[in-house]
N, C-alpha and C. Protein backbone atom coordinates (compact mmCIF):
# COMPACT_ATOMS: atom_id res chain seq x y z
N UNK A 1 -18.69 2.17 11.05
CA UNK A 1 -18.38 2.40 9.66
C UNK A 1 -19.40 1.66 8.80
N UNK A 2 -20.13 2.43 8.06
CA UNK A 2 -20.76 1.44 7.00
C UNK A 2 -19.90 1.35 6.26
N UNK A 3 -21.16 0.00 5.09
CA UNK A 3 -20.40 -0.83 4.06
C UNK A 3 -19.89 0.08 3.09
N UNK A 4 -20.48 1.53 2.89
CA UNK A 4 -19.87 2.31 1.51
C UNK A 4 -18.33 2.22 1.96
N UNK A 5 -18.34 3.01 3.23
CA UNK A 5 -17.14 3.13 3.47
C UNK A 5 -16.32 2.48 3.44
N UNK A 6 -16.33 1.01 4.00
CA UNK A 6 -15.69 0.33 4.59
C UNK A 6 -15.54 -0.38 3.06
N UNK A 7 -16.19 -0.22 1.67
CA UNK A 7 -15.63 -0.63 0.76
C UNK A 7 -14.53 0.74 0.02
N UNK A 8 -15.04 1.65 0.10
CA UNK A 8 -14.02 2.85 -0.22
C UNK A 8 -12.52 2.59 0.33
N UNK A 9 -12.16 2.21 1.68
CA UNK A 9 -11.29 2.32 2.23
C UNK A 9 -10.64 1.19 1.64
N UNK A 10 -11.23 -0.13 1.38
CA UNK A 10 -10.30 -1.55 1.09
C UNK A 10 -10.11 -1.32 -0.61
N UNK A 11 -11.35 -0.68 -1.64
CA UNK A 11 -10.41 0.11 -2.67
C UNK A 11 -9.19 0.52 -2.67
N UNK A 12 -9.14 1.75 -1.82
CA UNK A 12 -8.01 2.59 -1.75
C UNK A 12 -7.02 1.25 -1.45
N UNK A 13 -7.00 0.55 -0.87
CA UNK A 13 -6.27 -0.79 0.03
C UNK A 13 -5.61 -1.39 -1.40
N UNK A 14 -6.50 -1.57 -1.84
CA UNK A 14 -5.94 -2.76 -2.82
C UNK A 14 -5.58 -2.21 -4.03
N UNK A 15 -5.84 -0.64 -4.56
CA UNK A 15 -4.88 -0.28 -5.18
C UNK A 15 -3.57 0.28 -4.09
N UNK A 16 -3.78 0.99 -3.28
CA UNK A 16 -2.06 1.04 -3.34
C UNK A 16 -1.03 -0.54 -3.11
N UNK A 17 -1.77 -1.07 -2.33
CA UNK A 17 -1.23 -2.48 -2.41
C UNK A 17 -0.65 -2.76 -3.87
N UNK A 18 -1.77 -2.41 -4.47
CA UNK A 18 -1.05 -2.94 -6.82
C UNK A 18 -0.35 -1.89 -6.62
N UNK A 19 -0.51 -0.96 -6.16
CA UNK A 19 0.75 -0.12 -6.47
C UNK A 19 2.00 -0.36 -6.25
N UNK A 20 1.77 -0.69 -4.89
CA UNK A 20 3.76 -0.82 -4.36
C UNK A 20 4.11 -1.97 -5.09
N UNK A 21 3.31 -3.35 -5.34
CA UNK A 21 3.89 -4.44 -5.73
C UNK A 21 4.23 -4.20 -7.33
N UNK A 22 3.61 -3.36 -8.45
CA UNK A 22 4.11 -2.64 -9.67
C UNK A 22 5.55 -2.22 -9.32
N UNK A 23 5.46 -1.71 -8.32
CA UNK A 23 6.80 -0.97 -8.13
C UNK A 23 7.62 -1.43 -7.76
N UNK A 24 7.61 -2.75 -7.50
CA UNK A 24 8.64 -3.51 -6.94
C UNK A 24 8.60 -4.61 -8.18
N UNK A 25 7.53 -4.89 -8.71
CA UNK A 25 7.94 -5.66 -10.56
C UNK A 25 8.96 -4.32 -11.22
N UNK A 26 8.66 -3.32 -10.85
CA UNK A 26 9.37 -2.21 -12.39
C UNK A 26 10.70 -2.14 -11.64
N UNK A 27 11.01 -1.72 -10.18
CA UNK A 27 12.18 -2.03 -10.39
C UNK A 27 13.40 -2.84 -8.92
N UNK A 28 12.28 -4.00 -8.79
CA UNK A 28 12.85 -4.66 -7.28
C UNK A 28 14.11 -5.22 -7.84
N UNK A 29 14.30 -5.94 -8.76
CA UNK A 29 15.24 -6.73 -9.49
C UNK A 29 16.44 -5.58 -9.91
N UNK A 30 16.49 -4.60 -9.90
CA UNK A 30 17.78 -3.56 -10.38
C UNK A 30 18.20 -2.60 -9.10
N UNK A 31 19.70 -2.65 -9.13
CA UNK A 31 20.06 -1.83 -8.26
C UNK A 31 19.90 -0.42 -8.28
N UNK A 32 20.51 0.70 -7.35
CA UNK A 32 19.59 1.83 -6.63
C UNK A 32 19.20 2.02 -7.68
N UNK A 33 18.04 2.89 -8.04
CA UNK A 33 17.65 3.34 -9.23
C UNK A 33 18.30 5.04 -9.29
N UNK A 34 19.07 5.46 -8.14
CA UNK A 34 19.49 6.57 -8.29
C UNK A 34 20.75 6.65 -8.78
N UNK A 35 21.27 5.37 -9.13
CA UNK A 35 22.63 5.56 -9.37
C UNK A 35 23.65 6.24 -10.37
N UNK A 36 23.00 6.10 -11.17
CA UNK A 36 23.01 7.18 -12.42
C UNK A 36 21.96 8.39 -12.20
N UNK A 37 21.50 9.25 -11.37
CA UNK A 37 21.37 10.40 -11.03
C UNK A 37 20.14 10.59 -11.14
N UNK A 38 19.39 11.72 -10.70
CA UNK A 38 17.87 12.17 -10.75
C UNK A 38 17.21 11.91 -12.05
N UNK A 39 17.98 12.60 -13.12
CA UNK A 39 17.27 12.42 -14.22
C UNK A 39 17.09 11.30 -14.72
N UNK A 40 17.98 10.80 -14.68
CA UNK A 40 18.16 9.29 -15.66
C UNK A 40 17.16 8.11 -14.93
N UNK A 41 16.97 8.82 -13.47
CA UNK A 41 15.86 7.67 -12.74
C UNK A 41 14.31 8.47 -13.12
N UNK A 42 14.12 9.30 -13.06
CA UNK A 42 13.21 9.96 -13.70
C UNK A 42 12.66 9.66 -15.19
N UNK A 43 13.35 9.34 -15.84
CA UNK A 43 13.36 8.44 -17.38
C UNK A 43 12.89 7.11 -16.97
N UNK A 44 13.51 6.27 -16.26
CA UNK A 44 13.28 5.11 -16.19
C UNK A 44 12.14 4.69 -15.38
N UNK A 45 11.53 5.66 -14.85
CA UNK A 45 10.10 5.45 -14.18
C UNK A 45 9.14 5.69 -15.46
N UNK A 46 9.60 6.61 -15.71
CA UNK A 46 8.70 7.25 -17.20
C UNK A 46 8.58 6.25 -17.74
N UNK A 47 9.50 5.78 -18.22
CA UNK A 47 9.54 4.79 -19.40
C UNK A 47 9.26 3.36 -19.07
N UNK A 48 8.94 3.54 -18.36
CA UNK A 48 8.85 2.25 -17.52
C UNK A 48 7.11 1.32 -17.44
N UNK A 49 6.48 0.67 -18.26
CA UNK A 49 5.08 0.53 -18.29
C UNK A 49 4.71 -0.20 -16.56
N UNK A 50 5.78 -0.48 -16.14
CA UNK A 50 5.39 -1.45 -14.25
C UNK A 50 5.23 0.04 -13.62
N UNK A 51 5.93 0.87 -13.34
CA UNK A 51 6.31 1.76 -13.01
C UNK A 51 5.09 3.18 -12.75
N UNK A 52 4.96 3.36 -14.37
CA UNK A 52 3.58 4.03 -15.22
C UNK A 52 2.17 3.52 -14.59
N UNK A 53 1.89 2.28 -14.43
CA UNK A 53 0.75 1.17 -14.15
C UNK A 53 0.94 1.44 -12.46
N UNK A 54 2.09 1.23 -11.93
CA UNK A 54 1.94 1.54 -10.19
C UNK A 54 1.52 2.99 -10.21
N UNK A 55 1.71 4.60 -10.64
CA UNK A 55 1.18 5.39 -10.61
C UNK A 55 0.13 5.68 -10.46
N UNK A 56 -0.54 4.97 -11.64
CA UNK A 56 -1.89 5.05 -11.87
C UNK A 56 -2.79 4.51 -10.80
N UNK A 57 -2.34 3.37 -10.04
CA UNK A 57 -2.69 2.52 -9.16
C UNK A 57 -2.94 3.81 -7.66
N UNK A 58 -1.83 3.96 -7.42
CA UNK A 58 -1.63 5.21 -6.56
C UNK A 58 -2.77 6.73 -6.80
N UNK A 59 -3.19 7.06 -7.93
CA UNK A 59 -4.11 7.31 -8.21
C UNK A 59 -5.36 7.49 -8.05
N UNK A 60 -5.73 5.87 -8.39
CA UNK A 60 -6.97 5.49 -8.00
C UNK A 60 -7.34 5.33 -6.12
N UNK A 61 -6.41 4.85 -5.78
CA UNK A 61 -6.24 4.57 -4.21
C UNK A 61 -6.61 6.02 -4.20
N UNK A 62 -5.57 7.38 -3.87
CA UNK A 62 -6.52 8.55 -3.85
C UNK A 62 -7.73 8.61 -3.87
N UNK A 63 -8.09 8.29 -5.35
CA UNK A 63 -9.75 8.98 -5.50
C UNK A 63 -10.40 8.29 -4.55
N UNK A 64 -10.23 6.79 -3.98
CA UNK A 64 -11.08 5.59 -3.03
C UNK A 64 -10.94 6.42 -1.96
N UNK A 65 -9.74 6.99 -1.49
CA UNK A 65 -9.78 7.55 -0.20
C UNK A 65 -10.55 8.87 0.43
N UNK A 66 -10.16 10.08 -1.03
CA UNK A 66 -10.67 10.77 -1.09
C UNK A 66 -12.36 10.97 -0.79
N UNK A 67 -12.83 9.96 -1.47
CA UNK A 67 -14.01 9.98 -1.49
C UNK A 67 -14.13 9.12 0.38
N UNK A 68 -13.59 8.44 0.97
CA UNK A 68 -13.96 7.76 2.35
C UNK A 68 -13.53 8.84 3.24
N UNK A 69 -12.80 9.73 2.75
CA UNK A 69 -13.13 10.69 4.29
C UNK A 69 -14.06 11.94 3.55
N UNK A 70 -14.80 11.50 2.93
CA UNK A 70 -15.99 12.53 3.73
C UNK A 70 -17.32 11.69 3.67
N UNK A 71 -16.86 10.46 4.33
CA UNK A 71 -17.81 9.98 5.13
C UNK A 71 -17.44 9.18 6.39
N UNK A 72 -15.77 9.65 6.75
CA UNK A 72 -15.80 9.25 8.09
C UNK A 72 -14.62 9.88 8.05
N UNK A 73 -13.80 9.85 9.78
CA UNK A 73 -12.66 10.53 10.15
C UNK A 73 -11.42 10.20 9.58
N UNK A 74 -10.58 10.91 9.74
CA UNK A 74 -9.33 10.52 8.55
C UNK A 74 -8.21 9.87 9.68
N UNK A 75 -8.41 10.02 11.25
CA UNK A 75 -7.98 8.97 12.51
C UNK A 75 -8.69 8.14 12.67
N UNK A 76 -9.72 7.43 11.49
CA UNK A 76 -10.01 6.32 12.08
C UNK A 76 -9.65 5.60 10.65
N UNK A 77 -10.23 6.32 9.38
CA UNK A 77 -9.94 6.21 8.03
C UNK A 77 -8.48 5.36 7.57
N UNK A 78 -7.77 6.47 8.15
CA UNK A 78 -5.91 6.33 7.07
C UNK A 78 -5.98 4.98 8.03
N UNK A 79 -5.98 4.83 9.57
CA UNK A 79 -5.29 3.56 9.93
C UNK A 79 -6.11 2.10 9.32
N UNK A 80 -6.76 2.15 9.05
CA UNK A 80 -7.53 1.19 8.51
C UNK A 80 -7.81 0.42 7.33
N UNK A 81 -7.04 1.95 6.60
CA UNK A 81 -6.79 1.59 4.87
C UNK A 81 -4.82 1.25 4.83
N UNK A 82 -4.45 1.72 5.90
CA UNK A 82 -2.95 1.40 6.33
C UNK A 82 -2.69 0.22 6.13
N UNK A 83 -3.95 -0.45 7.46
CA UNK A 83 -3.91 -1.83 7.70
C UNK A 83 -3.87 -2.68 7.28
N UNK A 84 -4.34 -2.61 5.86
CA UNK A 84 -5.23 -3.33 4.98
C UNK A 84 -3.88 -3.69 4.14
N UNK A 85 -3.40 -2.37 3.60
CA UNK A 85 -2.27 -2.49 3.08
C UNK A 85 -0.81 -3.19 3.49
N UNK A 86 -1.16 -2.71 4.23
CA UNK A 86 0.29 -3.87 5.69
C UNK A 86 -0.25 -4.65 5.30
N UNK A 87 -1.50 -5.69 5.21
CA UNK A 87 -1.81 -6.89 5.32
C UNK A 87 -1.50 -7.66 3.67
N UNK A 88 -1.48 -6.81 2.88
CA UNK A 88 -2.35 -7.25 1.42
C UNK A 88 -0.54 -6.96 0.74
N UNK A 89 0.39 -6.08 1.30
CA UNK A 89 1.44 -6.13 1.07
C UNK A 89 2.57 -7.44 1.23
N UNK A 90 2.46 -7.73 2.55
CA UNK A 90 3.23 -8.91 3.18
C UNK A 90 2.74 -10.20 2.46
N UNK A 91 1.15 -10.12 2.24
CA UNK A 91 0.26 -11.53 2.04
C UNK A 91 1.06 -11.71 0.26
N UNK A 92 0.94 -10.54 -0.39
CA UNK A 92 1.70 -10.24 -1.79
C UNK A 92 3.67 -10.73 -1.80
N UNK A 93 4.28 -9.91 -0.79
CA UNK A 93 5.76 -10.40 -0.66
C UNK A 93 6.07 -12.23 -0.80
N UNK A 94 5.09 -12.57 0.24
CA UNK A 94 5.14 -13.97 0.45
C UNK A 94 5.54 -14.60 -0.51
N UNK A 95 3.78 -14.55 -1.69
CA UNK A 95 3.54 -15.48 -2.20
C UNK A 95 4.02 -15.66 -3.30
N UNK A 96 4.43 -13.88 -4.02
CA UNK A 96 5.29 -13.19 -5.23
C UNK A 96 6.32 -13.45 -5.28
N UNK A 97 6.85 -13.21 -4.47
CA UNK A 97 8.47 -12.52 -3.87
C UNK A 97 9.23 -13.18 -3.22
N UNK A 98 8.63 -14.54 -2.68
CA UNK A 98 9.26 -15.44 -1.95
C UNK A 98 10.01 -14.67 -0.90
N UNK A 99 9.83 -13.93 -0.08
CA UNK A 99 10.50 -12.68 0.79
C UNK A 99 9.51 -13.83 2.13
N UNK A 100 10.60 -13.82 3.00
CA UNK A 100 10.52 -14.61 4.10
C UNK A 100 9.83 -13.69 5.20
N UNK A 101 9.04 -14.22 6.02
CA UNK A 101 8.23 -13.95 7.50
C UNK A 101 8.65 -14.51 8.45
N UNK A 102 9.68 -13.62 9.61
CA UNK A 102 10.35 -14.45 10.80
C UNK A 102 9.25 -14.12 11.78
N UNK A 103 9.52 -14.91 12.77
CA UNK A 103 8.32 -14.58 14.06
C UNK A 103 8.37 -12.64 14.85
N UNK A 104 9.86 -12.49 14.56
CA UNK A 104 9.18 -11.06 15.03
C UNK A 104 8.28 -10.45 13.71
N UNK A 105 8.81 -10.14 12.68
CA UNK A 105 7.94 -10.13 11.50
C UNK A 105 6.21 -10.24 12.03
N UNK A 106 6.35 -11.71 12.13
CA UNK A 106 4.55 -11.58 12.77
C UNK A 106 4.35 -10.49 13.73
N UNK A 107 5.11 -10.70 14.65
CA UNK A 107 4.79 -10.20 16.40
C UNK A 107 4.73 -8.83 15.69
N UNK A 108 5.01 -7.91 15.01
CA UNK A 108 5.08 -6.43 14.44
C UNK A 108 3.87 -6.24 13.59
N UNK A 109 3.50 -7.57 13.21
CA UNK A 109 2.10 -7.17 12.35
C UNK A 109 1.05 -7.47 13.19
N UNK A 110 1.29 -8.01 14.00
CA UNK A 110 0.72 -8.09 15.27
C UNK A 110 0.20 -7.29 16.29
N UNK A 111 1.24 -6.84 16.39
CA UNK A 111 0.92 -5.26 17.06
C UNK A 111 0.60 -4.13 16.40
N UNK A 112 0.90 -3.83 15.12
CA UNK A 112 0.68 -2.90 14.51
C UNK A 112 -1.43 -3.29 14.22
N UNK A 113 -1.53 -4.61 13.90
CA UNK A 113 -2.83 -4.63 13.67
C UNK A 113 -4.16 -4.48 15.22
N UNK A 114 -3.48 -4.91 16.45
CA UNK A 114 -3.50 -4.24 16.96
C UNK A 114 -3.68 -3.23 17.71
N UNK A 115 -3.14 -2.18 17.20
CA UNK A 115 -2.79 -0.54 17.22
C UNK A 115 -4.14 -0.25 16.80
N UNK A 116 -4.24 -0.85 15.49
CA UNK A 116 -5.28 -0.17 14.56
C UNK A 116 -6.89 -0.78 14.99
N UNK A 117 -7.01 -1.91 15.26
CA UNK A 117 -7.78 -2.56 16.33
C UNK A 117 -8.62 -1.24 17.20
N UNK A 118 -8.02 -1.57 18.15
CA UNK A 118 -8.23 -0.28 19.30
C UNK A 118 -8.33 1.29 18.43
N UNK A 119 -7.56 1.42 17.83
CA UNK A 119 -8.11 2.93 17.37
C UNK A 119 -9.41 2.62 16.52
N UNK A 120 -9.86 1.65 15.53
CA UNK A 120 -11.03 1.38 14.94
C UNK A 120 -12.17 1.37 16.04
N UNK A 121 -11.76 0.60 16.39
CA UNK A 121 -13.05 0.16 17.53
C UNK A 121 -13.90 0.95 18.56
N UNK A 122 -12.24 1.15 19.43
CA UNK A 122 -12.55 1.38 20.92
C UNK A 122 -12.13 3.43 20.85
N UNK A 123 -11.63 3.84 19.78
CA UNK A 123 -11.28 4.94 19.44
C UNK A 123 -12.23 6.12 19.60
């Protein structure tokens, strides 16, 4: 993988990473958001500037990705920009979120990184 790529892919990484963690500022703190029904959760994403801002985030990750597979495979691509995200997610829960890491916790990111290891590499 060259460096274009291999910066395309940790783009895509680190926006969806801002993405999910937007989405867990707009609405980790409130219960289901379906509870009052499709529409009314549909409003509250709308209206929502954490919510609006994770979209956009999601977005941009697209265009990063978009643009990295057509300069490399999308089985070696998605797991790698996956990875990144597994990594940049948990590293975010931690330090944000005070959301705890038990040892299987590791042992799963462990293996999952891994997984992706061997398919990068040896793939």
């Amino acid at each position: 993988m060259d460096r274009l790529t291999f910066f395309l892919l940790a783009g895509s990484a680190v926006f969806n990473a801002s993405a999910n963690t937007l989405m867990k500022l707009a609405f980790g703190h409130q219960k289901d958001l379906l509870d009052s029904g499709a529409v009314n959760a549909v409003l509250r994403i709308v209206l929502n500037p954490w919510a609006v801002a994770g979209v956009g985030c999601f977005g941009i990750s697209f265009v990063f990705l978009s643009a990295a597979l057509t300069r490399t495979d999308l089985s070696l691509a998605y797991p790698f920009m996956a990875g990144l995200v597994f990594l940049l997610v948990l590293a975010v829960s931690v330090l944000f979120f005070s959301e705890q890491v038990t040892l299987w916790r590791l042992a799963g990111v462990a293996a999952i990184l891994a997984g992706i290891w061997i398919i990068s590499v040896k793939g």
